[in-house]
PDB file of N, CA and C in Angstrom:
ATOM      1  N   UNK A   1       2.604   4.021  32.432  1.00  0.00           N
ATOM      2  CA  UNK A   1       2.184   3.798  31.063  1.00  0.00           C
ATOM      3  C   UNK A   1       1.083   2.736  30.996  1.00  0.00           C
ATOM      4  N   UNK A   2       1.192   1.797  31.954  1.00  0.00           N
ATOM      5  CA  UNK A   2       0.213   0.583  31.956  1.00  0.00           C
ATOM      6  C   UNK A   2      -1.254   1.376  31.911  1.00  0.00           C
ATOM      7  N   UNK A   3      -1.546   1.895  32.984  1.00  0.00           N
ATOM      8  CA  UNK A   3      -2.771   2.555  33.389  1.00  0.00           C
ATOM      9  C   UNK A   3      -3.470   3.352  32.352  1.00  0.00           C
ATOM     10  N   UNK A   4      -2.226   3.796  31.462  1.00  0.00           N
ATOM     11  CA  UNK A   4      -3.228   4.586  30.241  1.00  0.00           C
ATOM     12  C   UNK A   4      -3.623   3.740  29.616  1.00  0.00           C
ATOM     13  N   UNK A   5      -2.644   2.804  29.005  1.00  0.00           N
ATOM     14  CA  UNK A   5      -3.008   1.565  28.076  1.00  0.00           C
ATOM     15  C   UNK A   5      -4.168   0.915  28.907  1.00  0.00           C
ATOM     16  N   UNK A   6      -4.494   0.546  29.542  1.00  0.00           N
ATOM     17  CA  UNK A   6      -5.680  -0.016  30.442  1.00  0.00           C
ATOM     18  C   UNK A   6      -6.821   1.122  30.188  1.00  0.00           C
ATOM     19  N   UNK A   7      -6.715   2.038  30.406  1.00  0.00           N
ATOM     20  CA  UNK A   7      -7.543   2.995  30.163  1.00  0.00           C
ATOM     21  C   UNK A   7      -8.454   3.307  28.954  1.00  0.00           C
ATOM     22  N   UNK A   8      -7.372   3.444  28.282  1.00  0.00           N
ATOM     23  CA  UNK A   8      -7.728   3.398  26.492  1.00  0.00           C
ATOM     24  C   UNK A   8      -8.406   2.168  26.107  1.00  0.00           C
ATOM     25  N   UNK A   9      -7.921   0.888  26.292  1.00  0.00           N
ATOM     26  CA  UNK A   9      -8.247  -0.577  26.105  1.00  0.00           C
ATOM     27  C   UNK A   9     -10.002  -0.606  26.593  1.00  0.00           C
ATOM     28  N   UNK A  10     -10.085  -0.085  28.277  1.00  0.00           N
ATOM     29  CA  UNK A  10     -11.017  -0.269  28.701  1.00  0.00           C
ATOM     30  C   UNK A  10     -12.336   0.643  28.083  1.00  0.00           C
ATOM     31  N   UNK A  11     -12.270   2.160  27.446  1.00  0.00           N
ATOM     32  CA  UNK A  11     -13.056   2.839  26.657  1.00  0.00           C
ATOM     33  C   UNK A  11     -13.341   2.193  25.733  1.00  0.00           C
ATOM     34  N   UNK A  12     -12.282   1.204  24.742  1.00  0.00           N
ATOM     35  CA  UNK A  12     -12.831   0.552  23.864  1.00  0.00           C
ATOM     36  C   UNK A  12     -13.616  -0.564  23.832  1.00  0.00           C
ATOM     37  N   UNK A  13     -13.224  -1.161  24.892  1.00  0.00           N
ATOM     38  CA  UNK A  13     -14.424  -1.965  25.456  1.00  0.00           C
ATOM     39  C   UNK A  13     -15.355  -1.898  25.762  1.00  0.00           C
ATOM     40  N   UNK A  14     -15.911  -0.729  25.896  1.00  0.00           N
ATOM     41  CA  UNK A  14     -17.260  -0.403  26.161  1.00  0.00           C
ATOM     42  C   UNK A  14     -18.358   0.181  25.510  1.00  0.00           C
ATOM     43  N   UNK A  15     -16.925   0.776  24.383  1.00  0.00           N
ATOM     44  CA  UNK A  15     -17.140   1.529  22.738  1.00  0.00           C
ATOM     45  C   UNK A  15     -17.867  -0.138  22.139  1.00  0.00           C
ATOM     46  N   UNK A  16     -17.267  -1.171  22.441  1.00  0.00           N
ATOM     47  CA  UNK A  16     -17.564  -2.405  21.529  1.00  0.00           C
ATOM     48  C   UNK A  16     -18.619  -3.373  21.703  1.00  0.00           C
ATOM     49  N   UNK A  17     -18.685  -2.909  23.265  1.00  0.00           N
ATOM     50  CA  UNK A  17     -20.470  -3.768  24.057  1.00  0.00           C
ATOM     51  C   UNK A  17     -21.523  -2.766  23.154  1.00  0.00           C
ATOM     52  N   UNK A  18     -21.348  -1.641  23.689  1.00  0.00           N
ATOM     53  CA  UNK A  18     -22.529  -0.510  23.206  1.00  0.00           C
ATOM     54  C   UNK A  18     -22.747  -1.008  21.668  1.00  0.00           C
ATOM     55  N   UNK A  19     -21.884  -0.933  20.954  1.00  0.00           N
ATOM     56  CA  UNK A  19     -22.018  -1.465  19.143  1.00  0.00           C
ATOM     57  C   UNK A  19     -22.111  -2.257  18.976  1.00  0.00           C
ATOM     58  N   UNK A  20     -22.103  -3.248  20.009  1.00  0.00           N
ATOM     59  CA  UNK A  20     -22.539  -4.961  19.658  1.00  0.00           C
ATOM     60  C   UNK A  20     -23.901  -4.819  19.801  1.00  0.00           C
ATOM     61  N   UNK A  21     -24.543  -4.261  21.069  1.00  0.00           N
ATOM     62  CA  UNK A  21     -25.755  -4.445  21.373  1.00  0.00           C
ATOM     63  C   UNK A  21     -26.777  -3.275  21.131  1.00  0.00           C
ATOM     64  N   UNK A  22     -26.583  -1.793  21.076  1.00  0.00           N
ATOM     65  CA  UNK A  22     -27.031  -1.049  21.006  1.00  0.00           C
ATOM     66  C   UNK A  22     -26.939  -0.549  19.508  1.00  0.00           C
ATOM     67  N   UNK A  23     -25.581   0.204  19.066  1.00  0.00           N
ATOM     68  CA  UNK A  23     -25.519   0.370  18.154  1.00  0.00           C
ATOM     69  C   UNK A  23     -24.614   0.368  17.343  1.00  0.00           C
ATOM     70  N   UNK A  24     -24.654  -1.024  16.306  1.00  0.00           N
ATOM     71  CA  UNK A  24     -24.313  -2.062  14.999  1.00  0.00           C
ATOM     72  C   UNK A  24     -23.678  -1.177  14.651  1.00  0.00           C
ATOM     73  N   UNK A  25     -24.582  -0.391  13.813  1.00  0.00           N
ATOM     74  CA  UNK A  25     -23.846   0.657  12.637  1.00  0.00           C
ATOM     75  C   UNK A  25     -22.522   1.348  12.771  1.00  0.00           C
ATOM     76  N   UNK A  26     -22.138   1.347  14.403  1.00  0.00           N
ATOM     77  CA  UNK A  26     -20.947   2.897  14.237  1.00  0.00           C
ATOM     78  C   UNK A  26     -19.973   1.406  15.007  1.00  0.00           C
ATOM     79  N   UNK A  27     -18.441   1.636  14.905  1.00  0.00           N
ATOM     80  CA  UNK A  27     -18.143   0.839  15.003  1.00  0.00           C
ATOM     81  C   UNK A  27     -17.327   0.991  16.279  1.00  0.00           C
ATOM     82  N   UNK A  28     -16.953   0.136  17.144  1.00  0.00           N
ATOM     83  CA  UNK A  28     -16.771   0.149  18.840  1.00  0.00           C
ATOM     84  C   UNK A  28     -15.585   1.396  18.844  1.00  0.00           C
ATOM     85  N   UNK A  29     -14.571   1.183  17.997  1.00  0.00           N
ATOM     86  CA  UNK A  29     -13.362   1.832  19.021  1.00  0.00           C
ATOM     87  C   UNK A  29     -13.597   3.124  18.537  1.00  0.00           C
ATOM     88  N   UNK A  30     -14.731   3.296  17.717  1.00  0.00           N
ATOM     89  CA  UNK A  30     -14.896   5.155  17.478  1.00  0.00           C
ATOM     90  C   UNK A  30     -15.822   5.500  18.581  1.00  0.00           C
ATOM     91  N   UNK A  31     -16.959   4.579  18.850  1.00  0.00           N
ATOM     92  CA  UNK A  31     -17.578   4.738  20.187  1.00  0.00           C
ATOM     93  C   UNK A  31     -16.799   4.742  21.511  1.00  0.00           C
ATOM     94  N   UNK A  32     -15.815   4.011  21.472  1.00  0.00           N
ATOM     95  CA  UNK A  32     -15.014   4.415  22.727  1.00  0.00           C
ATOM     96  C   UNK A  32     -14.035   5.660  22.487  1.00  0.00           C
ATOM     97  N   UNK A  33     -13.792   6.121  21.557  1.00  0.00           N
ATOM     98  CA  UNK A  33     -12.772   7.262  21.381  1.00  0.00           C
ATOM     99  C   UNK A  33     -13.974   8.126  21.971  1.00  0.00           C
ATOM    100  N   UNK A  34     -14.947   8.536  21.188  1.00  0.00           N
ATOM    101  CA  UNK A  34     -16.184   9.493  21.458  1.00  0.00           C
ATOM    102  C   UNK A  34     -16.128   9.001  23.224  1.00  0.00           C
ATOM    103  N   UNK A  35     -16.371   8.061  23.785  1.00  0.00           N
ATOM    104  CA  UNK A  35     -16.589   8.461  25.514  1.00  0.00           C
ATOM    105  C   UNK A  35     -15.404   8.329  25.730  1.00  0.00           C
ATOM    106  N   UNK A  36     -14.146   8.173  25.643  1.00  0.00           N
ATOM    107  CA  UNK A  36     -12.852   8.317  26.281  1.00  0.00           C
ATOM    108  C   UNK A  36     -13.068  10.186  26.422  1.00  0.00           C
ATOM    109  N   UNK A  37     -13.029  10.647  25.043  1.00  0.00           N
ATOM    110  CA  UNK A  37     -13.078  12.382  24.952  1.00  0.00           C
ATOM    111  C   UNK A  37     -14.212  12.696  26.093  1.00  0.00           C
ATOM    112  N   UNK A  38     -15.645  12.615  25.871  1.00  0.00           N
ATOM    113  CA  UNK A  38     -16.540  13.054  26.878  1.00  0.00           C
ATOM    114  C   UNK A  38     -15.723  12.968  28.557  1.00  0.00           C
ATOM    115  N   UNK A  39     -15.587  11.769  28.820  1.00  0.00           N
ATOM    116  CA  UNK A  39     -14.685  11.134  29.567  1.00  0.00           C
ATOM    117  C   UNK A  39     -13.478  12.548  30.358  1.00  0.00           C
ATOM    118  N   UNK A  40     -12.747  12.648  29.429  1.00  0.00           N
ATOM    119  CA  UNK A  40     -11.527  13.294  29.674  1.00  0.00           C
ATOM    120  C   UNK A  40     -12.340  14.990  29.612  1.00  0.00           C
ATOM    121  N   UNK A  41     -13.296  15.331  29.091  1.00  0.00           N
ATOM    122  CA  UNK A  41     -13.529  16.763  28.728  1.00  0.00           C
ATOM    123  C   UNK A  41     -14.660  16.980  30.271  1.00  0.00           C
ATOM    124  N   UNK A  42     -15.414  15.878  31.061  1.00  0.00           N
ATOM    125  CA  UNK A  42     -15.733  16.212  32.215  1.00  0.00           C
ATOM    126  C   UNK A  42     -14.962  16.064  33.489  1.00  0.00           C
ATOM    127  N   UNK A  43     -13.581  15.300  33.094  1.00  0.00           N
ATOM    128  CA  UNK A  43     -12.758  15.102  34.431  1.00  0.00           C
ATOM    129  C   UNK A  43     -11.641  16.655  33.866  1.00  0.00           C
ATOM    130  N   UNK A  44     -12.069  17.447  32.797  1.00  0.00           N
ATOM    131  CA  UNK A  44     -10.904  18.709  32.814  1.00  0.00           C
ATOM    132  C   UNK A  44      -9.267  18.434  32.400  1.00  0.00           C
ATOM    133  N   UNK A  45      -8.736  17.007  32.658  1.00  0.00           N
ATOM    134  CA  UNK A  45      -7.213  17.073  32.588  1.00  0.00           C
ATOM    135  C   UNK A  45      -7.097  15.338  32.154  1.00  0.00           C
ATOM    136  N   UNK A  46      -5.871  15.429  31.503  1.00  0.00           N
ATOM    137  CA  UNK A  46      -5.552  14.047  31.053  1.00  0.00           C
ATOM    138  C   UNK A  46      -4.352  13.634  32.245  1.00  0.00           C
ATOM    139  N   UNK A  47      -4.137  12.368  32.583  1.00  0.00           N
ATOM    140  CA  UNK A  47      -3.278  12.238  33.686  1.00  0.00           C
ATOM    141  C   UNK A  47      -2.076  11.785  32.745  1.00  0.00           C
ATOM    142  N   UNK A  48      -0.893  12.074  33.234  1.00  0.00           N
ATOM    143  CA  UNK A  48       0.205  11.392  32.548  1.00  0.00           C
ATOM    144  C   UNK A  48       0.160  10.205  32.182  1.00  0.00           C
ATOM    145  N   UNK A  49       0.238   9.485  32.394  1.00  0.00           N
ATOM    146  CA  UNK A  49       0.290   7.840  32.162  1.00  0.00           C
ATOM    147  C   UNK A  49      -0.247   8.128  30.789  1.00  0.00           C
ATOM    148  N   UNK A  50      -2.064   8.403  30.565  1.00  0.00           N
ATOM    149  CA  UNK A  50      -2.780   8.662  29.786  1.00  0.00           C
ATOM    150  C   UNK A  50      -1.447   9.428  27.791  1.00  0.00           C
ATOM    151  N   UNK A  51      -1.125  10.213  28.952  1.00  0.00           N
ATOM    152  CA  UNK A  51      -0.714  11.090  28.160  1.00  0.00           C
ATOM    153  C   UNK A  51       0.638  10.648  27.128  1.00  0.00           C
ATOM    154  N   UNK A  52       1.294   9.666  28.143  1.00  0.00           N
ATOM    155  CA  UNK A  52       2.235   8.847  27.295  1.00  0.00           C
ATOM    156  C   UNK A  52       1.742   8.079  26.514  1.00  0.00           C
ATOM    157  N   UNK A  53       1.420   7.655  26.995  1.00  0.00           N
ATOM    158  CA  UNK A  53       0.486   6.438  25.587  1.00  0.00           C
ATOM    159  C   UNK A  53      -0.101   6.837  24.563  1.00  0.00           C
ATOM    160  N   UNK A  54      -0.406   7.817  24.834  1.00  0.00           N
ATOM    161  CA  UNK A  54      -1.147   8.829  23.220  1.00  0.00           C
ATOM    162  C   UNK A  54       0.246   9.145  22.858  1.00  0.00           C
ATOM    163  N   UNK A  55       1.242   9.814  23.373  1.00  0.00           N
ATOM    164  CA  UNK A  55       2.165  10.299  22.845  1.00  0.00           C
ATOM    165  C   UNK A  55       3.124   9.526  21.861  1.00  0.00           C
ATOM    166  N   UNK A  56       3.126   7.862  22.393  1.00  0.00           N
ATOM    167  CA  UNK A  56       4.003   6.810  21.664  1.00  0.00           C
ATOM    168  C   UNK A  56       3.263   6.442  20.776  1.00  0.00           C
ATOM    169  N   UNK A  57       1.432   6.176  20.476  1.00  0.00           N
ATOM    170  CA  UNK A  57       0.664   6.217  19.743  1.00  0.00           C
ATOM    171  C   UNK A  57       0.930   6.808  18.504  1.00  0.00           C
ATOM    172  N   UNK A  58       1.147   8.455  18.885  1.00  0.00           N
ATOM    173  CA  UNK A  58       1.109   9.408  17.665  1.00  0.00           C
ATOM    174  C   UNK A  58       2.351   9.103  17.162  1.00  0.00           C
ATOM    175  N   UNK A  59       3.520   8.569  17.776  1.00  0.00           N
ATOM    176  CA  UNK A  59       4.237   8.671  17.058  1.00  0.00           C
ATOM    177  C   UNK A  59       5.039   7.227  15.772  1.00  0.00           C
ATOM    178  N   UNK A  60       4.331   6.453  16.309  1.00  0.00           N
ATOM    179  CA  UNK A  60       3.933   5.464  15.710  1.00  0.00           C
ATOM    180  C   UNK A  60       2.745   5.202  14.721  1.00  0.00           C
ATOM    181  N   UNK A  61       2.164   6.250  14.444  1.00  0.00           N
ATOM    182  CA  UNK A  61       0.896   6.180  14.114  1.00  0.00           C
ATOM    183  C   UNK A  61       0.767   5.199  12.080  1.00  0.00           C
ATOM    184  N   UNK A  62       1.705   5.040  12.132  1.00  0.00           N
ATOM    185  CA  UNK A  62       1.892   4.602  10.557  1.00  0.00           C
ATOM    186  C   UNK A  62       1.622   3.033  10.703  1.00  0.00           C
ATOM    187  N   UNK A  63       2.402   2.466  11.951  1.00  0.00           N
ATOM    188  CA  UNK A  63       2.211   0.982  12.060  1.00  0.00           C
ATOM    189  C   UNK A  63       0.366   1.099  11.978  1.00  0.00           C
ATOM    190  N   UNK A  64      -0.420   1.632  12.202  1.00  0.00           N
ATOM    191  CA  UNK A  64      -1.750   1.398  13.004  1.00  0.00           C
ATOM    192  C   UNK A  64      -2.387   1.264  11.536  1.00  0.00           C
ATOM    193  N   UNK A  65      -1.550   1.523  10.490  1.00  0.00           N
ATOM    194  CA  UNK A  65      -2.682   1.815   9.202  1.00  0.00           C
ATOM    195  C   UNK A  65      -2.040   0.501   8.313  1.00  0.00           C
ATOM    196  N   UNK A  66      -0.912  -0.349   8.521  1.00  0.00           N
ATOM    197  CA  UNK A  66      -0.814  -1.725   7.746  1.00  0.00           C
ATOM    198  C   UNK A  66      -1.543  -2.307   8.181  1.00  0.00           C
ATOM    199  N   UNK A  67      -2.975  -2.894   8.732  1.00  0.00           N
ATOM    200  CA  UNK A  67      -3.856  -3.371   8.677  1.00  0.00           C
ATOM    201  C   UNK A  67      -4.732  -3.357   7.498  1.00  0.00           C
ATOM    202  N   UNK A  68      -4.864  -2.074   7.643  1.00  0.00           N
ATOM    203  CA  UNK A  68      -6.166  -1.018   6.798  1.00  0.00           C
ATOM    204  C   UNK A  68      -5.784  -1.664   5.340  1.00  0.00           C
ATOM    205  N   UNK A  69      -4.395  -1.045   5.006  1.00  0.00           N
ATOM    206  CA  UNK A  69      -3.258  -0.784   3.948  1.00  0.00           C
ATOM    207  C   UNK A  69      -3.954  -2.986   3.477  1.00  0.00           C
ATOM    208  N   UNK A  70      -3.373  -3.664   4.159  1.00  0.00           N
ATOM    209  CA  UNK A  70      -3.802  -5.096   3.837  1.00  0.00           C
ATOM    210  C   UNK A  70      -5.287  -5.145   3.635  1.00  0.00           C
ATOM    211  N   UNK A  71      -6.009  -5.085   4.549  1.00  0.00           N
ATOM    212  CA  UNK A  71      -7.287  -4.927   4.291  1.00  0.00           C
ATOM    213  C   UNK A  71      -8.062  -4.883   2.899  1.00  0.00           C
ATOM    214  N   UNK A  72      -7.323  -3.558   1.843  1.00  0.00           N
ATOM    215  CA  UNK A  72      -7.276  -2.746   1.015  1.00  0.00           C
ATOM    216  C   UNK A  72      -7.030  -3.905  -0.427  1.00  0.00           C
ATOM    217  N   UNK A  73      -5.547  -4.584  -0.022  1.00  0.00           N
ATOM    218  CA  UNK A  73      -5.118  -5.419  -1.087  1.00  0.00           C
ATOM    219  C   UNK A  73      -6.044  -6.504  -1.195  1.00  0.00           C
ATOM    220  N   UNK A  74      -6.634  -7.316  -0.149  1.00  0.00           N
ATOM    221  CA  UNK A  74      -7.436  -8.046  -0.310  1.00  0.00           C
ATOM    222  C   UNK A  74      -8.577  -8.082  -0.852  1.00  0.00           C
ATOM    223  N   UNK A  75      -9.141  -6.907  -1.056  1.00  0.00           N
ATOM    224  CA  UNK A  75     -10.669  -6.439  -2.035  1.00  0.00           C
ATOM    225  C   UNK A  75     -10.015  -5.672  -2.894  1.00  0.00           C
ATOM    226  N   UNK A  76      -9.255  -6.076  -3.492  1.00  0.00           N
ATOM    227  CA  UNK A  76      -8.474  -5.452  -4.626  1.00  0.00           C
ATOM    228  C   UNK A  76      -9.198  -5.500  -6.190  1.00  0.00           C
ATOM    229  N   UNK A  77      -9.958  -7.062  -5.873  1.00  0.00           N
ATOM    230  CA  UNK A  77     -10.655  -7.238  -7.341  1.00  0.00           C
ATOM    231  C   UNK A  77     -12.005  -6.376  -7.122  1.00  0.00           C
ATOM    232  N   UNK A  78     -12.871  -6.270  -6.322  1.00  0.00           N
ATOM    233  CA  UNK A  78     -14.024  -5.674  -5.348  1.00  0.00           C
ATOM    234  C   UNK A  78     -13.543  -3.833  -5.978  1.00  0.00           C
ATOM    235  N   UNK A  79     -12.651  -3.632  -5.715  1.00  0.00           N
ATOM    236  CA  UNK A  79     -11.652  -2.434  -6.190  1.00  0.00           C
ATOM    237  C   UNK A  79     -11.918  -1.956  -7.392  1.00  0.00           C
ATOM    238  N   UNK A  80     -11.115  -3.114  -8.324  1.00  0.00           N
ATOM    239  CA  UNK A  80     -10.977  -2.801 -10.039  1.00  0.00           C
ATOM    240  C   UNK A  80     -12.391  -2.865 -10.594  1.00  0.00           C
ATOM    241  N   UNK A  81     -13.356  -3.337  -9.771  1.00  0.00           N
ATOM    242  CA  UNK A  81     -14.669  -3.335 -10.422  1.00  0.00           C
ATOM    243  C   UNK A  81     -15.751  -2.169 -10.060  1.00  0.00           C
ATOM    244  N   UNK A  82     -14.973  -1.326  -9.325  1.00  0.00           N
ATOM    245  CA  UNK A  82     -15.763  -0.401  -8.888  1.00  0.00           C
ATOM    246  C   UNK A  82     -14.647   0.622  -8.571  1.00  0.00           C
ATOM    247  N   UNK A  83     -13.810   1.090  -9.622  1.00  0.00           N
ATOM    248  CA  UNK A  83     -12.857   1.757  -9.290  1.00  0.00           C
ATOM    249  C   UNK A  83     -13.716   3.316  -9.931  1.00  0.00           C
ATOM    250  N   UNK A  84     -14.571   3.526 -11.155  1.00  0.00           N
ATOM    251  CA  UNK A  84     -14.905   5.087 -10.880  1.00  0.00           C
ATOM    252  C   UNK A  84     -15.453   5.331  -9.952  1.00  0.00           C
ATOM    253  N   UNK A  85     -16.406   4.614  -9.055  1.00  0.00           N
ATOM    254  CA  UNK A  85     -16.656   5.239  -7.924  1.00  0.00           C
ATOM    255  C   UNK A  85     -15.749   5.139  -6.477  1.00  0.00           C
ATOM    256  N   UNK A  86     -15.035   4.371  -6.626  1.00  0.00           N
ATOM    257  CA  UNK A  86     -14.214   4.771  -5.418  1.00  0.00           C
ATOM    258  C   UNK A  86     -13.279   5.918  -5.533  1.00  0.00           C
ATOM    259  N   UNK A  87     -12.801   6.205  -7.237  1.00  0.00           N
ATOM    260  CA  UNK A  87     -12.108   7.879  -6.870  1.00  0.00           C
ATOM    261  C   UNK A  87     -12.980   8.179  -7.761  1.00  0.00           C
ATOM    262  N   UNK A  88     -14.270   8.837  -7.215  1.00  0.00           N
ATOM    263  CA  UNK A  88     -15.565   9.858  -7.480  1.00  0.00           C
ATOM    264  C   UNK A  88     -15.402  10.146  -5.844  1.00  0.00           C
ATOM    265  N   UNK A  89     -15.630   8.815  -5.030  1.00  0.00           N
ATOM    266  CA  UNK A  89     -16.018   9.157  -3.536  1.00  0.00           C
ATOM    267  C   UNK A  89     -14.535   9.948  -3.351  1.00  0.00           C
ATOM    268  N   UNK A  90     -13.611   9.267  -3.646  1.00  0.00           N
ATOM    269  CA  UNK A  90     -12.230  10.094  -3.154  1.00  0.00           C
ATOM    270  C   UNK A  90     -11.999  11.266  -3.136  1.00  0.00           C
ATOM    271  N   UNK A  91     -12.215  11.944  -5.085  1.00  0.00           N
ATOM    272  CA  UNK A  91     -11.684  13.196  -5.171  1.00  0.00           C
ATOM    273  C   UNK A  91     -12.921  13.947  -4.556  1.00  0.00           C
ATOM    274  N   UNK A  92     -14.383  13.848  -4.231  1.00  0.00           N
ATOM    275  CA  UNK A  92     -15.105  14.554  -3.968  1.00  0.00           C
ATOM    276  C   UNK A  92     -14.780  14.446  -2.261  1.00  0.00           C
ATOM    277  N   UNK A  93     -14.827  13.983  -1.570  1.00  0.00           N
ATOM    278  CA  UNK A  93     -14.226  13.580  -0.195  1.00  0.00           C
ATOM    279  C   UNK A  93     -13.083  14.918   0.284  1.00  0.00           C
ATOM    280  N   UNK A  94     -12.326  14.829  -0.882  1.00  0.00           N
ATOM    281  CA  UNK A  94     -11.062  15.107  -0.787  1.00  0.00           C
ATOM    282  C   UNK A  94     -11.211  17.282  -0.791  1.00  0.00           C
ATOM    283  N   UNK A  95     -12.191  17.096  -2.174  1.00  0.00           N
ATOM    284  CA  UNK A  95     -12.614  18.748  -2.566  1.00  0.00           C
ATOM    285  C   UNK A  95     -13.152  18.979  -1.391  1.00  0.00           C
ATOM    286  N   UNK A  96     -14.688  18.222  -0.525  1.00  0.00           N
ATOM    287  CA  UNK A  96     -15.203  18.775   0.755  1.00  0.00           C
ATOM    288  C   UNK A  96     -14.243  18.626   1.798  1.00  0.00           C
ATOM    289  N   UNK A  97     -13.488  18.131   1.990  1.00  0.00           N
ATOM    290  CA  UNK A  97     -12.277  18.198   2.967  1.00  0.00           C
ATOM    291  C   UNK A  97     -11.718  19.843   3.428  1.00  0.00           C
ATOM    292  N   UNK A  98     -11.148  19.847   1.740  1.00  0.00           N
ATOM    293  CA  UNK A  98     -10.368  21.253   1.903  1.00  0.00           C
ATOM    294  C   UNK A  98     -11.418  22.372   1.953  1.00  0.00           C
ATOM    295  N   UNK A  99     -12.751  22.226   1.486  1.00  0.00           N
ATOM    296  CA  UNK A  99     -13.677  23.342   1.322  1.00  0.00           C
ATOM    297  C   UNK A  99     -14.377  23.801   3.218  1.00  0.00           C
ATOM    298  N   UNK A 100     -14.323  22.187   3.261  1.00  0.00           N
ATOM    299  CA  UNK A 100     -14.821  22.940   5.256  1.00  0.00           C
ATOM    300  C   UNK A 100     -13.554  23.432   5.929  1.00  0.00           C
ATOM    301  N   UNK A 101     -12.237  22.698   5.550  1.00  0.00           N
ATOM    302  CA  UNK A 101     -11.295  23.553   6.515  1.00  0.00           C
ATOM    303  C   UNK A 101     -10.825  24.969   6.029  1.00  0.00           C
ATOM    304  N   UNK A 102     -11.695  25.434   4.654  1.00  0.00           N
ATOM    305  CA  UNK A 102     -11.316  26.727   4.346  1.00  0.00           C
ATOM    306  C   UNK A 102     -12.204  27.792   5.312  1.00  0.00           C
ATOM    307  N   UNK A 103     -13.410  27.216   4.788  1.00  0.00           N
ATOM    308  CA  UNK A 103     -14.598  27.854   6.008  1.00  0.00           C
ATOM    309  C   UNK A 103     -13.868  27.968   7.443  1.00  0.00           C
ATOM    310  N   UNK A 104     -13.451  26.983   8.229  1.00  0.00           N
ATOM    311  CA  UNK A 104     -13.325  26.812   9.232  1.00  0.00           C
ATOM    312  C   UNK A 104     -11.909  27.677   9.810  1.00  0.00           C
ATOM    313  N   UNK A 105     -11.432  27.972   8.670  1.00  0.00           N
ATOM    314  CA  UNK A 105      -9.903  28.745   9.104  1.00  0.00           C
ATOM    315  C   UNK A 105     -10.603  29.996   9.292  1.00  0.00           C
ATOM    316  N   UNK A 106     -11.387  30.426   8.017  1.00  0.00           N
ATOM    317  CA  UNK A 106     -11.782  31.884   7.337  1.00  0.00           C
ATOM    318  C   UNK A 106     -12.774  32.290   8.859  1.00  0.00           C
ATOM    319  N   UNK A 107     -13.625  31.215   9.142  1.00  0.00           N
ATOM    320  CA  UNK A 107     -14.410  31.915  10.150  1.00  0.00           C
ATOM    321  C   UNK A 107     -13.789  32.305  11.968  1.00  0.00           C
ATOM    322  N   UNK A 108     -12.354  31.167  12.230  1.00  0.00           N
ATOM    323  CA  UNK A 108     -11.381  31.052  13.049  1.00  0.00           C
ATOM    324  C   UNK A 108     -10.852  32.524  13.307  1.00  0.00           C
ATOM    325  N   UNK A 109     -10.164  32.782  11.932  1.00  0.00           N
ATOM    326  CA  UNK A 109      -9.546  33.868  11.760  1.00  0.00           C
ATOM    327  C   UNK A 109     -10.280  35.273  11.341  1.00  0.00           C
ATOM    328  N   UNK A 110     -11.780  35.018  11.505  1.00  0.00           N
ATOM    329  CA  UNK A 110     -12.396  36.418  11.579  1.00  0.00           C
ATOM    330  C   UNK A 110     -12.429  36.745  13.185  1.00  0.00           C
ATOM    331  N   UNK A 111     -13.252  35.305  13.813  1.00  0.00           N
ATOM    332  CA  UNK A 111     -13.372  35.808  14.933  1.00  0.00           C
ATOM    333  C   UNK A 111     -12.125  36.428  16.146  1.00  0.00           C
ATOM    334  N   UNK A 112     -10.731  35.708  15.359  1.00  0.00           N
ATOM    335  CA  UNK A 112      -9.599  35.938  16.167  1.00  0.00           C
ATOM    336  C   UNK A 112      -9.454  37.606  15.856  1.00  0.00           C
ATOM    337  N   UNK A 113      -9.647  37.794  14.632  1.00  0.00           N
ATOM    338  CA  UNK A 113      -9.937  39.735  14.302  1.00  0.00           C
ATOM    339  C   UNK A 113     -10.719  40.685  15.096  1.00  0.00           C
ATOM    340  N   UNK A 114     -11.887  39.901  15.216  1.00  0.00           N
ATOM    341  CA  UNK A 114     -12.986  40.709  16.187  1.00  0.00           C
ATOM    342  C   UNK A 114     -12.486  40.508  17.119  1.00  0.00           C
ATOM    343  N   UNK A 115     -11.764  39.658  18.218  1.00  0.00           N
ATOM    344  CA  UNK A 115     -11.530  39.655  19.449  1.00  0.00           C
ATOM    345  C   UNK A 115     -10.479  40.648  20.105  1.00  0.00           C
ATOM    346  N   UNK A 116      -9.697  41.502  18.691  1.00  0.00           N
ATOM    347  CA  UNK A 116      -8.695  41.429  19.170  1.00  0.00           C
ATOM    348  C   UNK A 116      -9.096  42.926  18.515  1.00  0.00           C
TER     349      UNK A 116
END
């Protein structure tokens, strides 16, 4: 289990040099998720170790968002002063959400028709 956690830790670390110095805008541990995946999609297979640690991850995955969740309360006044546009961004967010995964089923499930 160590070795994944080392693993993961170490992608993000490199996710967080690159966005310190290269590029600001996107923020490290999505840059290291993005090369952990590249990462794992040219070595073909995830090794166990790897694989536990995502697995206790997912299943924990609720602790990972009381940060966010605090985060949230603290610009609370930031919030009430700009609350039509934060649910404008929401419900529209929310409509393109379901509108690409309709596309994305509809075109899934044509091609699974033609194949078959």
């Amino acid at each position: 289990m160590i070795p994944g956690l080392v693993q993961i830790l170490l992608w993000q670390g490199v996710g967080e040099l690159i966005s310190h110095f290269f590029l600001p805008i996107l923020p490290g541990p999505v840059l290291g998720l993005i090369f952990l995946l590249i990462f794992l999609i040219i070595k073909g297979q995830v090794n166990q170790s790897l694989a536990t640690v995502s697995d206790a991850f997912s299943q924990h995955l609720g602790v990972l968002f009381v940060p966010a969740a605090v985060g949230v309360i603290l610009f609370l006044p930031q919030l009430k002063t700009h609350a039509l546009a934060v649910v404008t961004a929401l419900v529209v967010s929310v409509v393109l959400t379901i509108v690409t995964t309709a596309c994305v089923l509809r075109f899934l499930a044509k091609k699974d028709v033609d194949e078959s």
